[in-house]
C-alpha atoms as a PDB file:
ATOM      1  CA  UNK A   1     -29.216   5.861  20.909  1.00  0.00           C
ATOM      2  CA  UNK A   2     -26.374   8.161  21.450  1.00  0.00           C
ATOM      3  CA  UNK A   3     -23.919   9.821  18.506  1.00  0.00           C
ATOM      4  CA  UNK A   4     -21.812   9.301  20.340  1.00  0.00           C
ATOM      5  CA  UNK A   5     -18.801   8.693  17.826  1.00  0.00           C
ATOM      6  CA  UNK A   6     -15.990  11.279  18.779  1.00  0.00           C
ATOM      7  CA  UNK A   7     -14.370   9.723  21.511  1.00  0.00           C
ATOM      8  CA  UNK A   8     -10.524   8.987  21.319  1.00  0.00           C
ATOM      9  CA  UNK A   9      -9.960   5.865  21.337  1.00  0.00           C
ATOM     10  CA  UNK A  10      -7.236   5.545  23.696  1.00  0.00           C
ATOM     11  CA  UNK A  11      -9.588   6.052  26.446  1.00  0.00           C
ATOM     12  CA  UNK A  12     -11.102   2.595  26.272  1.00  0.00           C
ATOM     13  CA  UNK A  13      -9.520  -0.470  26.971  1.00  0.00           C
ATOM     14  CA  UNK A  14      -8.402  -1.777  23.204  1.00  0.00           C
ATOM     15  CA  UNK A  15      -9.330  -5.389  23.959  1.00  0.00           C
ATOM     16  CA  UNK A  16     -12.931  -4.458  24.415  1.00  0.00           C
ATOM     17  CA  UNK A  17     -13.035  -1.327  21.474  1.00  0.00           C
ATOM     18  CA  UNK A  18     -12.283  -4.923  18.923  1.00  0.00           C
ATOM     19  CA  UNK A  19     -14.999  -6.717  20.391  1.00  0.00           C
ATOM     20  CA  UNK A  20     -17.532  -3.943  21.011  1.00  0.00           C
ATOM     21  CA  UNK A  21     -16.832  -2.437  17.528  1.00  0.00           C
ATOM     22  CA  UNK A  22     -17.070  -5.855  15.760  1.00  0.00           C
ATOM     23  CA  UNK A  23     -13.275  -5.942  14.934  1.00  0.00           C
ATOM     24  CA  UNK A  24     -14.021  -2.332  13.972  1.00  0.00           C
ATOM     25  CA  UNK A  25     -16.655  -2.037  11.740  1.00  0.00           C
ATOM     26  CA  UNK A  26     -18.424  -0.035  13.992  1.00  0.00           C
ATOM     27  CA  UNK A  27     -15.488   2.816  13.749  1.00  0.00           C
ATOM     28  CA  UNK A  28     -16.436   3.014   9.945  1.00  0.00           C
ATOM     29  CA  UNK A  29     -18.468   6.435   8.663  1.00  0.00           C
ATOM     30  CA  UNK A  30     -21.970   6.334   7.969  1.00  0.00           C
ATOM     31  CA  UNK A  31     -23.759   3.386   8.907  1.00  0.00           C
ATOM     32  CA  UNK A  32     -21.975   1.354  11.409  1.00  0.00           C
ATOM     33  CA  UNK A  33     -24.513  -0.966  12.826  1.00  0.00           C
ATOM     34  CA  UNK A  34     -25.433  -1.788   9.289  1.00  0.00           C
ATOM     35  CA  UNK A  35     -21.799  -2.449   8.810  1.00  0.00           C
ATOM     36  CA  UNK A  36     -21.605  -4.703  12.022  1.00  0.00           C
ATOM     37  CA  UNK A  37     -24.524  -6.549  11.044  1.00  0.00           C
ATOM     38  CA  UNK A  38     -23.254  -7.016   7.462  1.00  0.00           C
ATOM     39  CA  UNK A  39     -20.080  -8.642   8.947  1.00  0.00           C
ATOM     40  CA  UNK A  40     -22.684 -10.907  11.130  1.00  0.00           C
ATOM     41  CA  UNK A  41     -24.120 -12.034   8.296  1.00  0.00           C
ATOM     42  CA  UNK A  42     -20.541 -12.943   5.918  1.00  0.00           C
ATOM     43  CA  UNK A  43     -19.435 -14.448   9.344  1.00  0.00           C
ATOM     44  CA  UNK A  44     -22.783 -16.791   9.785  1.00  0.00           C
ATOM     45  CA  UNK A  45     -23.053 -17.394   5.880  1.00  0.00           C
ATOM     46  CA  UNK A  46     -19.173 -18.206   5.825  1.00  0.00           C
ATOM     47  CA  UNK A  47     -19.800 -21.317   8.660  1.00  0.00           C
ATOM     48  CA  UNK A  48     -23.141 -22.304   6.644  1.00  0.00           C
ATOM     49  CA  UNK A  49     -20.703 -22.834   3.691  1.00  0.00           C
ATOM     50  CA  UNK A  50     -17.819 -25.095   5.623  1.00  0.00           C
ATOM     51  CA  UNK A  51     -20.301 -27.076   8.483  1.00  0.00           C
ATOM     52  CA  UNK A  52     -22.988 -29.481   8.308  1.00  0.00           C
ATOM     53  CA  UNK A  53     -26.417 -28.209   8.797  1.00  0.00           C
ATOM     54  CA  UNK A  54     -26.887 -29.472  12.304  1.00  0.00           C
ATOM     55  CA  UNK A  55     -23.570 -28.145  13.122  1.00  0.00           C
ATOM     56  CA  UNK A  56     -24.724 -24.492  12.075  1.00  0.00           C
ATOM     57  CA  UNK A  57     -27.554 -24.665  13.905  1.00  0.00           C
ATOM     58  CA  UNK A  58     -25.528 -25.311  16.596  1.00  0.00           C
ATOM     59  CA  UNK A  59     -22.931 -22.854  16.087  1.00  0.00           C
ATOM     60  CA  UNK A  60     -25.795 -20.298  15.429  1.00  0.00           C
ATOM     61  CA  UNK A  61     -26.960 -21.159  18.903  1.00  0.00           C
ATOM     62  CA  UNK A  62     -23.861 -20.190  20.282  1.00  0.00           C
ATOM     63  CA  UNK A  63     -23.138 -17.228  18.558  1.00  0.00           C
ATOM     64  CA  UNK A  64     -26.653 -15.987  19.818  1.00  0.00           C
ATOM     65  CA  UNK A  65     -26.235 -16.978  23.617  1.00  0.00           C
ATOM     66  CA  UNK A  66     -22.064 -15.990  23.545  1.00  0.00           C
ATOM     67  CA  UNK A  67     -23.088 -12.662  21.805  1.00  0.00           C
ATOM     68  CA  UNK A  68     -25.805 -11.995  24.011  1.00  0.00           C
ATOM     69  CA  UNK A  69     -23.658 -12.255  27.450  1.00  0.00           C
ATOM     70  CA  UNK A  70     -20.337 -11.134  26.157  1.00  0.00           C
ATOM     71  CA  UNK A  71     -21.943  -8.315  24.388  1.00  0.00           C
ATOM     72  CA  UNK A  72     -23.991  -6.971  27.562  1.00  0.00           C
ATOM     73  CA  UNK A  73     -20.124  -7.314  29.467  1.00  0.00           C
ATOM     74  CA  UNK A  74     -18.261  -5.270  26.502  1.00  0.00           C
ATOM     75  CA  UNK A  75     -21.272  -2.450  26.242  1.00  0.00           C
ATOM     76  CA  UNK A  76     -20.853  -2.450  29.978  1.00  0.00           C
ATOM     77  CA  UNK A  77     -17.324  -1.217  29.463  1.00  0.00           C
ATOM     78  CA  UNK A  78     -17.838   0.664  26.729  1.00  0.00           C
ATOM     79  CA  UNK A  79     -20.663   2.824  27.964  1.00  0.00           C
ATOM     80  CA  UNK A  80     -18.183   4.020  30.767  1.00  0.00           C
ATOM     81  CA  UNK A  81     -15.755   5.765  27.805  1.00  0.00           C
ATOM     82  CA  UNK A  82     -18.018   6.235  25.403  1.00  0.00           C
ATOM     83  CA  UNK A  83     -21.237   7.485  26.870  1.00  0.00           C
ATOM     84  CA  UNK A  84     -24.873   5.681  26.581  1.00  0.00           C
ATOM     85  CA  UNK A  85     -24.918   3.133  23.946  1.00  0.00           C
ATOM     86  CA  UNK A  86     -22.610   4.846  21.864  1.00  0.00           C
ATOM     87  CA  UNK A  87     -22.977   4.169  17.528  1.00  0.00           C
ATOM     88  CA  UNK A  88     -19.721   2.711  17.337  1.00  0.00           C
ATOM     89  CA  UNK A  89     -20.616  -0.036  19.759  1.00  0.00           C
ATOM     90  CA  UNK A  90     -22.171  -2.632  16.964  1.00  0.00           C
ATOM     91  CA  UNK A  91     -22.030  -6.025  18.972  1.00  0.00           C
ATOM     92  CA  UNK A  92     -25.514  -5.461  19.412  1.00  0.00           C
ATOM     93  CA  UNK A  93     -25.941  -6.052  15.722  1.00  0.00           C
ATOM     94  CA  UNK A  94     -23.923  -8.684  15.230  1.00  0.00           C
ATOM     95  CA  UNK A  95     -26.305 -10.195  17.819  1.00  0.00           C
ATOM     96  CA  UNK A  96     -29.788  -9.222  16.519  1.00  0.00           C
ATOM     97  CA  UNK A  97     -28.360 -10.354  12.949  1.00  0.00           C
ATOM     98  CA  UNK A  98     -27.820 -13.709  14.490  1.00  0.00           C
ATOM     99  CA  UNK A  99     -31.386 -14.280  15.557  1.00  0.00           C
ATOM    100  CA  UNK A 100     -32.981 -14.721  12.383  1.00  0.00           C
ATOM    101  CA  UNK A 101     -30.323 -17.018  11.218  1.00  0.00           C
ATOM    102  CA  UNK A 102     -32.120 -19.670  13.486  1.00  0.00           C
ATOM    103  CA  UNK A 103     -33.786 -20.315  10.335  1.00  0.00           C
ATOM    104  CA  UNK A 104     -32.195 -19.391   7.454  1.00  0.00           C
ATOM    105  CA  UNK A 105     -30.250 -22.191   7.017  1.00  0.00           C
ATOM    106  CA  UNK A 106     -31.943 -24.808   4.217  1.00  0.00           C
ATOM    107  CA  UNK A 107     -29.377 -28.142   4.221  1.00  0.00           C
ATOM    108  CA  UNK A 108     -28.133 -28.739   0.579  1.00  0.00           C
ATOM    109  CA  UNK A 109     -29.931 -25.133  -1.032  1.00  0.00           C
ATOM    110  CA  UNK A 110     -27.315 -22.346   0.132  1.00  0.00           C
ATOM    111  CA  UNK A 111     -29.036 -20.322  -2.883  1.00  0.00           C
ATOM    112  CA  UNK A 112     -32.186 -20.174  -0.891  1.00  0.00           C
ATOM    113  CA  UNK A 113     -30.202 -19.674   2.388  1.00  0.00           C
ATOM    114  CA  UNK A 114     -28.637 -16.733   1.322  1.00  0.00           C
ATOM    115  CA  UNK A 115     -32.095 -15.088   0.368  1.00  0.00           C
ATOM    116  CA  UNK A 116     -32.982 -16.476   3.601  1.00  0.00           C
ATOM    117  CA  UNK A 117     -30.284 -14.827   5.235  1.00  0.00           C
ATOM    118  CA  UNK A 118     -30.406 -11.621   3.239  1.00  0.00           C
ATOM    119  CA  UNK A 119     -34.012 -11.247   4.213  1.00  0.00           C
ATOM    120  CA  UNK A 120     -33.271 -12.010   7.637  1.00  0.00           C
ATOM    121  CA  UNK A 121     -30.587  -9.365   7.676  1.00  0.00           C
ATOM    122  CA  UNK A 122     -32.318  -6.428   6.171  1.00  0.00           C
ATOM    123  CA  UNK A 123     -35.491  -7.252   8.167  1.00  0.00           C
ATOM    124  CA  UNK A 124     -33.312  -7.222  11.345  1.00  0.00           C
ATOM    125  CA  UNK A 125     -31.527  -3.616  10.057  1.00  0.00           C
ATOM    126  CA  UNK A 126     -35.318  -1.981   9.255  1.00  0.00           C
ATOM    127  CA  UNK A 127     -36.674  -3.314  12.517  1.00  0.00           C
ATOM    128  CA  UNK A 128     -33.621  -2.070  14.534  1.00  0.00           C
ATOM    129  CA  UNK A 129     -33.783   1.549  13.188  1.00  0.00           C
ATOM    130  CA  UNK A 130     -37.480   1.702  13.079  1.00  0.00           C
ATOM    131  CA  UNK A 131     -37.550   0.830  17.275  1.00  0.00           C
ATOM    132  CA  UNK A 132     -40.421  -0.881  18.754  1.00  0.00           C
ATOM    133  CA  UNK A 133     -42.257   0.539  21.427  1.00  0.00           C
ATOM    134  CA  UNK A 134     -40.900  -1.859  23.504  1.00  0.00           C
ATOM    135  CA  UNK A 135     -37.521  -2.495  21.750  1.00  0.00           C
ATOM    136  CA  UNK A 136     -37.417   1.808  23.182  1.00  0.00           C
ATOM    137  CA  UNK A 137     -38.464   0.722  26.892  1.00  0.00           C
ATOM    138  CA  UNK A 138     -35.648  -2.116  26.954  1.00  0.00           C
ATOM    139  CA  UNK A 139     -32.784   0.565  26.069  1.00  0.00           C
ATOM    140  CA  UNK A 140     -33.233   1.913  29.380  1.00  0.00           C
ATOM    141  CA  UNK A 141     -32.373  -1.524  30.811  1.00  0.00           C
ATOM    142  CA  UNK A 142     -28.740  -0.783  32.958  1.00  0.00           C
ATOM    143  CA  UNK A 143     -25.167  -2.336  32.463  1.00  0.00           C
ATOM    144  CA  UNK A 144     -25.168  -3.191  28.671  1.00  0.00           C
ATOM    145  CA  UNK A 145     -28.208  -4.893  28.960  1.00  0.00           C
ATOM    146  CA  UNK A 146     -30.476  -2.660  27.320  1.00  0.00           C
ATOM    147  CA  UNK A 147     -27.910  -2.145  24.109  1.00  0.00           C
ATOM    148  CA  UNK A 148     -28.115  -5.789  23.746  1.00  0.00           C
ATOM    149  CA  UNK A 149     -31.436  -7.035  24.320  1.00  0.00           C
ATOM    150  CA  UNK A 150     -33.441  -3.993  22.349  1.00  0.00           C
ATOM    151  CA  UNK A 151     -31.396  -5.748  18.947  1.00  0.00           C
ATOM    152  CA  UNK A 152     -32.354  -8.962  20.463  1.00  0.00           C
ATOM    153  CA  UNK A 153     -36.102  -8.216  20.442  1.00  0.00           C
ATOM    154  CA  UNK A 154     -35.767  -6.569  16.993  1.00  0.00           C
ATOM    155  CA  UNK A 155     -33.488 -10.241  16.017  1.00  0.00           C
ATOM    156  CA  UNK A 156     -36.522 -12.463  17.155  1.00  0.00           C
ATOM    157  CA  UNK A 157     -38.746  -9.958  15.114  1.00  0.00           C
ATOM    158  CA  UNK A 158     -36.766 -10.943  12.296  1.00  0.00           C
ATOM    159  CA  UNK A 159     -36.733 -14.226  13.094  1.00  0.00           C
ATOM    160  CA  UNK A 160     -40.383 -14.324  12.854  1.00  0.00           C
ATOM    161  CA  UNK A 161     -40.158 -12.702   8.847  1.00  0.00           C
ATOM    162  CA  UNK A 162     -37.882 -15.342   8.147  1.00  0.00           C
ATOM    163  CA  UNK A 163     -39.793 -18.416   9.383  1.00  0.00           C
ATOM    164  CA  UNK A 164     -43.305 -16.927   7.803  1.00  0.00           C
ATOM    165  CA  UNK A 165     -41.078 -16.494   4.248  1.00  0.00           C
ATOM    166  CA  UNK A 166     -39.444 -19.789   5.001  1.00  0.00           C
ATOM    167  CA  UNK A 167     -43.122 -21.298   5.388  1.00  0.00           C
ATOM    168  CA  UNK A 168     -45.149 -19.696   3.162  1.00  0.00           C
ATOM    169  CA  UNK A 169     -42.328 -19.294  -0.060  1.00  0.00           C
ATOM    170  CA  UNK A 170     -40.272 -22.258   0.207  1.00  0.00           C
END
């Protein structure tokens, strides 16, 4: 991962900083993917709140597979302004926070969905800055692929902690 940061931002294309940054919580000091994949989670715990359970399974779906493709497109850009999978970029995490949301939902318990989700999140973050092996190999994958799909290996990690927690706990 580049850190990267210091880039003006007049350089990029400001339609694709607001998506790449996650509506610019990537452009905040310290810890931006944590900060991008915070906002995944208020987002995703927001819809659980207002939809029916099938319908945020659904929705979660398409947050995964939308994120996934328009995230590789807008790192794509980005990369060309910013450098190699520059910090501010946090799509990725928005993505990979996603993932273990697959099963976090519980119909009719959102107090157990939001430990569900918590977990989910902060097993996603750990994962994500600890870096697989392979989670390392697939940053080297070319046009935004390889910011996206490392946080997608370290979302279906997290996935994985949810469902065993999900199984074993509740």
């Amino acid at each position: 991962m580049s850190n990267n940061n210091n880039h003006p931002l007049g350089e990029a294309p400001w339609f694709h900083v607001i998506l790449s940054t996650g509506f610019g919580t990537g452009l905040i000091p310290g810890a931006p993917g944590t900060y991008g994949a915070f906002l995944a989670l208020l987002i995703w715990f927001g819809l659980y709140l207002i939809v029916s359970p099938l319908a945020i399974l659904w929705i979660t779906v398409a947050l995964v597979v939308g994120c996934l493709f328009v995230g590789a497109w807008t790192s794509n850009v980005m990369e060309r302004y910013w450098g190699e999978d520059p910090r501010s970029v946090v799509i990725d995490e928005l993505l990979g926070c996603w993932i273990p949301m697959l099963a976090a939902s519980v119909p009719g318990h959102w107090g157990k969905t939001a430990i569900l989700a918590f977990i989910g999140f902060a097993a996603f973050r750990v994962i994500d800055i600890v870096k697989t092996p392979l989670a390392r190999r697939l940053e080297y994958v070319g046009k935004g692929w390889g910011v996206m799909l490392d946080d997608a290996l370290a979302g279906f990690y997290a996935l994985l902690i949810v469902v065993a927690v999900r199984l074993l706990f509740m």
